[in-house]
N, C-alpha and C. Protein backbone atom coordinates (compact mmCIF):
# COMPACT_ATOMS: atom_id res chain seq x y z
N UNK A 1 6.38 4.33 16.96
CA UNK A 1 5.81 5.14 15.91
C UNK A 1 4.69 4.38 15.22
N UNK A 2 3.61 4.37 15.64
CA UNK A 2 2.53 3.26 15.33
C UNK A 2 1.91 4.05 14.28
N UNK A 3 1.95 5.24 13.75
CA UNK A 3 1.55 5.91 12.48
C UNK A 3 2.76 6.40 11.79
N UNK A 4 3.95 5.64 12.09
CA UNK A 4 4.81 6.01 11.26
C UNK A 4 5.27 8.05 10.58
N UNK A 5 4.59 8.43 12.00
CA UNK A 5 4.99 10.02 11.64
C UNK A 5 3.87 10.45 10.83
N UNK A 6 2.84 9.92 10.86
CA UNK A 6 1.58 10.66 10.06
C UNK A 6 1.79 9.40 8.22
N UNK A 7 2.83 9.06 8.16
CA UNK A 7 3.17 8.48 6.85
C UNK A 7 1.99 7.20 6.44
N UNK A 8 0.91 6.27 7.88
CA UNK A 8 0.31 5.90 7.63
C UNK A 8 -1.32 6.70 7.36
N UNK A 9 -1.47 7.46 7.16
CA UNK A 9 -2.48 7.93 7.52
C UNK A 9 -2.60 8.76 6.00
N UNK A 10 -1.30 9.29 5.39
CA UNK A 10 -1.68 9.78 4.14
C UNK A 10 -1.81 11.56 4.44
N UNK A 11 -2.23 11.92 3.31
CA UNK A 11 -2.49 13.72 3.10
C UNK A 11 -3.94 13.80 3.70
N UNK A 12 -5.16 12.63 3.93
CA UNK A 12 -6.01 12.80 4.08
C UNK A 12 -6.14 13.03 5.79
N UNK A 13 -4.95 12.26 6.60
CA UNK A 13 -4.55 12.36 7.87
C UNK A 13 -4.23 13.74 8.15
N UNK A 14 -3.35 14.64 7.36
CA UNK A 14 -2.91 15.44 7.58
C UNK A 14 -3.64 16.69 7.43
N UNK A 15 -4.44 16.94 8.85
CA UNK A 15 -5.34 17.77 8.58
C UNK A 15 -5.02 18.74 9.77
N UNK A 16 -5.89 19.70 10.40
CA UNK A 16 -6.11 20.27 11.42
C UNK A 16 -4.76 21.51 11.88
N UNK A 17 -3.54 20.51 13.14
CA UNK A 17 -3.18 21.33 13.38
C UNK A 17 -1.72 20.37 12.58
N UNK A 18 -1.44 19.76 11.44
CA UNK A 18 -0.64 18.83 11.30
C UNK A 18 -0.23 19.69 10.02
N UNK A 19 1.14 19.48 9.59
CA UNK A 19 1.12 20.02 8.37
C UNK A 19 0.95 19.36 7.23
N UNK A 20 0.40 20.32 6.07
CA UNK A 20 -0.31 19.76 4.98
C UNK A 20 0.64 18.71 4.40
N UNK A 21 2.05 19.16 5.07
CA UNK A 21 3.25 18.45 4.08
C UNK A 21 4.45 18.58 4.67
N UNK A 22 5.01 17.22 3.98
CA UNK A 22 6.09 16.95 5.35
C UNK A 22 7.71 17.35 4.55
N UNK A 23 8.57 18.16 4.99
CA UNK A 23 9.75 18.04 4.58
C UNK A 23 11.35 17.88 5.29
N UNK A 24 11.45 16.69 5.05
CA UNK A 24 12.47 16.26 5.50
C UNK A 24 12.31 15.46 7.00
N UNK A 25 12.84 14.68 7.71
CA UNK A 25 12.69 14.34 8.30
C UNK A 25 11.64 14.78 9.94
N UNK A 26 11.18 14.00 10.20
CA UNK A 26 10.55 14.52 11.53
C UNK A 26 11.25 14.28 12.59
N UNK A 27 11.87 13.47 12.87
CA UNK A 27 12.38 12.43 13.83
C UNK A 27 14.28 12.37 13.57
N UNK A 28 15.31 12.55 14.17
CA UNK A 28 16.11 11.96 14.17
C UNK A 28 16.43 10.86 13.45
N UNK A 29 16.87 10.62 12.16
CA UNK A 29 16.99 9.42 11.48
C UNK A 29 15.40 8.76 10.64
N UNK A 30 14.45 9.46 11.01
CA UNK A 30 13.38 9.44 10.10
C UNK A 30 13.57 9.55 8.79
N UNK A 31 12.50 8.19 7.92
CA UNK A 31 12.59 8.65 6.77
C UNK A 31 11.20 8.65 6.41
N UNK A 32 10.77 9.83 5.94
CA UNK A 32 9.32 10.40 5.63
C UNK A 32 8.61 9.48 4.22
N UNK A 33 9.78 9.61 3.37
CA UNK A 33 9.17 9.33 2.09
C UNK A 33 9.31 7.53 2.01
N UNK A 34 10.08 7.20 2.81
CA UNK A 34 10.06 5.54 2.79
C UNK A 34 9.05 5.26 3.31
N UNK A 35 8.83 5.40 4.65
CA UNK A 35 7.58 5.67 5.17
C UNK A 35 6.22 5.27 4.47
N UNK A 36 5.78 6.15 3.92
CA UNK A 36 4.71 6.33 2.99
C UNK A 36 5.10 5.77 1.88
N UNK A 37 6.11 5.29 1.49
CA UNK A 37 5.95 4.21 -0.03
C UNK A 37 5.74 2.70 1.15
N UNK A 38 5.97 2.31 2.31
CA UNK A 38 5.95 1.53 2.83
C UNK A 38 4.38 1.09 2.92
N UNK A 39 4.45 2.05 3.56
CA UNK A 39 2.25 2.36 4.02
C UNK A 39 1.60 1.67 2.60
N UNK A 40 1.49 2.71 1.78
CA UNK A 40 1.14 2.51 0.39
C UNK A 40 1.06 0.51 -0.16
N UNK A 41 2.21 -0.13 0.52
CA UNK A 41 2.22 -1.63 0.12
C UNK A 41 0.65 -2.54 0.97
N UNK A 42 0.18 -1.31 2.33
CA UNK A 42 -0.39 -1.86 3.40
C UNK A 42 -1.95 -1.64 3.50
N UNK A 43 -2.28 -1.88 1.69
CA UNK A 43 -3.57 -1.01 1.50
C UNK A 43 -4.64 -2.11 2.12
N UNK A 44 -4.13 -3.66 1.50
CA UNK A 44 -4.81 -4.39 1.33
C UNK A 44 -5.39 -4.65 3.49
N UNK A 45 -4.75 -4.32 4.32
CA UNK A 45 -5.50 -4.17 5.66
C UNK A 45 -6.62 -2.98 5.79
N UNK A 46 -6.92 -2.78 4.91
CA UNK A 46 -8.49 -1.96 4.87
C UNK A 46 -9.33 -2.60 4.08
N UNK A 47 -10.27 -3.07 4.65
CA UNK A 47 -11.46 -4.20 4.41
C UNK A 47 -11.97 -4.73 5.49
N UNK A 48 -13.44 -5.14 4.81
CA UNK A 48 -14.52 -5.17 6.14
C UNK A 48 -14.66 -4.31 7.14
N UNK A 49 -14.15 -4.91 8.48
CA UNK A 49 -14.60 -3.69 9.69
C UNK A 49 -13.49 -3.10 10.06
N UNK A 50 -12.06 -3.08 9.15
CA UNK A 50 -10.93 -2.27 8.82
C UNK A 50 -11.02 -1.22 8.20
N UNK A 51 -11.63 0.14 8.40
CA UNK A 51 -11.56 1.56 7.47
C UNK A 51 -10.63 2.49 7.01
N UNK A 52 -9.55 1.88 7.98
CA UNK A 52 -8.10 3.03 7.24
C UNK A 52 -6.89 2.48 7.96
N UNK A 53 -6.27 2.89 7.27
CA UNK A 53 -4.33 2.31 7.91
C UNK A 53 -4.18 2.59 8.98
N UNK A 54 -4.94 4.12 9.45
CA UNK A 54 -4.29 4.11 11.29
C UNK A 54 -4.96 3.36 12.11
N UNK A 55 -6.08 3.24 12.04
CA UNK A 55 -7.47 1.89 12.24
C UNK A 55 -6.53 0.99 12.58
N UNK A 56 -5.65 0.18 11.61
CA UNK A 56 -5.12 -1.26 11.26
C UNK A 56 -4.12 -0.82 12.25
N UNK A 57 -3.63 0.13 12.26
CA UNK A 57 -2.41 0.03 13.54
C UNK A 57 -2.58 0.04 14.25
N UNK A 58 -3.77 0.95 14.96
CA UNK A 58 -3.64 0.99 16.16
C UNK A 58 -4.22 -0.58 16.78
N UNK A 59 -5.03 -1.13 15.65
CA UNK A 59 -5.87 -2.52 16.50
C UNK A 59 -4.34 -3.48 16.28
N UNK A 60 -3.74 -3.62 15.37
CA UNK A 60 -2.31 -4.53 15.06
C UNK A 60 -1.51 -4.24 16.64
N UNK A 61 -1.52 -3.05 17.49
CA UNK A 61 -0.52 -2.86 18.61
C UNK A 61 -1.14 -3.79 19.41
N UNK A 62 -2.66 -3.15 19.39
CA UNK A 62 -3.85 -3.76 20.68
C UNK A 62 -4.36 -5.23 20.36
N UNK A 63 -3.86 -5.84 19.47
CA UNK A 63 -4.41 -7.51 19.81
C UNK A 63 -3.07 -8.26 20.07
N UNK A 64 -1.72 -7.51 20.74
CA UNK A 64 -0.97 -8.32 21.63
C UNK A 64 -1.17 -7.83 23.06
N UNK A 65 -0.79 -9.58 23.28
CA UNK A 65 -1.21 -9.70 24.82
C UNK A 65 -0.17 -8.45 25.68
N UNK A 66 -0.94 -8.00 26.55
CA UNK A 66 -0.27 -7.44 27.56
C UNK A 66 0.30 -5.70 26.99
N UNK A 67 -0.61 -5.16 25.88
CA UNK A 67 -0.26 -3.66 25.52
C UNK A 67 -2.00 -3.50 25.71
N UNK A 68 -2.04 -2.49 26.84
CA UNK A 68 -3.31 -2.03 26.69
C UNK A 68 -3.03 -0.75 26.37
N UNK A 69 -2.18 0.07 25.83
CA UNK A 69 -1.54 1.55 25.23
C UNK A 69 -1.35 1.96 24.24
N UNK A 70 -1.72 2.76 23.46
CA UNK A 70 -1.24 2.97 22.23
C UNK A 70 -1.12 4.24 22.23
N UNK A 71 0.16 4.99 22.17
CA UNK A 71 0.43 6.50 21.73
C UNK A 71 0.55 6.94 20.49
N UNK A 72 0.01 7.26 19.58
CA UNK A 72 -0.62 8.37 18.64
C UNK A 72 -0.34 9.69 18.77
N UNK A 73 0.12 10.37 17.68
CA UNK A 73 -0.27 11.75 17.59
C UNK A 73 -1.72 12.22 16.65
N UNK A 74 -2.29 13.26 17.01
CA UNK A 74 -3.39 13.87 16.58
C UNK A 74 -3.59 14.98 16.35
N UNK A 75 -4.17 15.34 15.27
CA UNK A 75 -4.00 16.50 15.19
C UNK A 75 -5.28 17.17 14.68
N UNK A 76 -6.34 15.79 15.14
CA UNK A 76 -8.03 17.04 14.91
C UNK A 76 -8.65 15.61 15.97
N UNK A 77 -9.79 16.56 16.32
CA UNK A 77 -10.69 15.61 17.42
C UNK A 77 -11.11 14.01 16.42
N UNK A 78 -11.36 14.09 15.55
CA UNK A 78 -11.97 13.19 14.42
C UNK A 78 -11.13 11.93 14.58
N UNK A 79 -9.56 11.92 14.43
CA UNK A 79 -8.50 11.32 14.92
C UNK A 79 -8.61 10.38 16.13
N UNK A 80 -8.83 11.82 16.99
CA UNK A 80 -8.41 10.82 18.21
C UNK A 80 -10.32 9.53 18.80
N UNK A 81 -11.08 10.11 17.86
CA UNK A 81 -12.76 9.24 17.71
C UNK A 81 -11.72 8.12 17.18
N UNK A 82 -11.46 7.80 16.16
CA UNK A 82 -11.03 6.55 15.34
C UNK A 82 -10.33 6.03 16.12
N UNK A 83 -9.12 6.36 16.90
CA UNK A 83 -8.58 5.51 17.28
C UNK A 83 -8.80 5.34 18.91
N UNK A 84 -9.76 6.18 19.27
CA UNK A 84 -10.56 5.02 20.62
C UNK A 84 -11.69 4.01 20.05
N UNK A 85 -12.22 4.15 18.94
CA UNK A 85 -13.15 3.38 18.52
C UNK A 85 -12.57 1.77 18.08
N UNK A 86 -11.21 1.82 18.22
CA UNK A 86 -10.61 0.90 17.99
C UNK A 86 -10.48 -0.30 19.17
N UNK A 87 -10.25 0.30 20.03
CA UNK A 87 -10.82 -0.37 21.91
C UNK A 87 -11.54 -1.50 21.79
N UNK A 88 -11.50 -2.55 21.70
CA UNK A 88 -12.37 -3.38 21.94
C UNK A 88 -13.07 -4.48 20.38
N UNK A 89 -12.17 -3.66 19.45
CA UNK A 89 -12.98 -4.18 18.17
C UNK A 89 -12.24 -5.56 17.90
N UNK A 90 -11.22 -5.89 18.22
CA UNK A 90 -10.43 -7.49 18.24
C UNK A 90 -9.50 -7.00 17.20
N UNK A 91 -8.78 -8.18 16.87
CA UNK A 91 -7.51 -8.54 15.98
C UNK A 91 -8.01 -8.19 14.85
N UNK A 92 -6.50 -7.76 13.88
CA UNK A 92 -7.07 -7.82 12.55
C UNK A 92 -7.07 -9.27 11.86
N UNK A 93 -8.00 -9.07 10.89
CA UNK A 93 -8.10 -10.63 10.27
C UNK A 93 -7.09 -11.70 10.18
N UNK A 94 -7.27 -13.02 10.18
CA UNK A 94 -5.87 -13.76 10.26
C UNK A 94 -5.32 -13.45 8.70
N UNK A 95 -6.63 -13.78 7.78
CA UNK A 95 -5.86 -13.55 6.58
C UNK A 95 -4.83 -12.43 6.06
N UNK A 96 -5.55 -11.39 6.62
CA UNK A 96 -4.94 -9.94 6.53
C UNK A 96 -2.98 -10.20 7.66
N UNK A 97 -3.58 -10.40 8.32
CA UNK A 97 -2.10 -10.91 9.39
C UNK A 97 -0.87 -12.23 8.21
N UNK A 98 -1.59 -13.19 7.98
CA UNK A 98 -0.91 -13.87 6.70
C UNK A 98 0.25 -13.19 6.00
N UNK A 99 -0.63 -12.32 4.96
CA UNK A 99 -0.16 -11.11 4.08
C UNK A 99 0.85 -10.22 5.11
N UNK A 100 0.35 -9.84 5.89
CA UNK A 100 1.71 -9.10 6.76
C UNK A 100 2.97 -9.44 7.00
N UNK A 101 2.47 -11.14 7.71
CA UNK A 101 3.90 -11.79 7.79
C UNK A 101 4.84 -12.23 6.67
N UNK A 102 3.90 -12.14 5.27
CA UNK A 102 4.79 -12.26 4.03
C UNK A 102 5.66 -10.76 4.10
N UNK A 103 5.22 -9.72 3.80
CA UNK A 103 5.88 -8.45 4.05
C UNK A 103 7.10 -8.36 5.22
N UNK A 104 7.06 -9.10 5.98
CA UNK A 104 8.05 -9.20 6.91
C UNK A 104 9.32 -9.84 6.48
C-alpha cells in the first residue's frame, strides 16, 4: 500500500474517478483515519525536487535495490504523470531519510 489507500495523497489526491471521501475502511483491517493522521507527520519529505507525499513514496519504494515496481492506484491521468515522472529521479534526501528513521 505505497499510498496508504489514497491516505497519502490527501482530499487533493482524491479526485477523478476516486471518492471525494472515504468511509470506513477500504481494505480488510484498514485504518483510513490513522492513515492520514500518519501521512500528515510526513510533510516535512516535500522539499526541493520532492512535490508531494505520493512523489516521496513512490521514489522511497524505487531507491531500494532490486524493486523496479511500484503499484499505485489512480484515479485521473495527472496521477499516473507524477508517478512515472518519478523513474529515474534518485533517492530521497539522506536528511529527509534521517527524519524517517526517527519516525520508525
Amino acid at each position: 500500500r505505497v499510498m496508504a489507500a489514497g491516505a497519502l495523497g490527501g482530499e487533493k489526491a482524491r479526485r477523478g474517478y476516486a471518492a471525494p471521501y472515504v468511509r470506513g475502511p477500504m481494505v480488510p483491517g484498514g485504518e483510513y483515519g490513522e492513515d492520514e493522521d500518519r501521512a500528515s507527520r510526513l510533510d516535512f519529505l516535500v522539499e526541493g525536487d520532492v512535490e508531494s507525499l505520493p512523489q516521496a513514496a513512490v521514489r522511497f519504494v524505487l531507491m531500494h535495490m532490486g524493486v523496479s515496481v511500484v503499484l499505485v492506484g489512480f484515479s485521473d491521468l495527472g496521477q499516473v504523470e507524477e508517478a512515472a515522472a518519478c523513474s529515474g529521479r534518485g533517492p530521497l534526501p539522506e536528511a529527509s531519510m534521517g527524519r524517517l528513521r526517527g519516525l520508525w
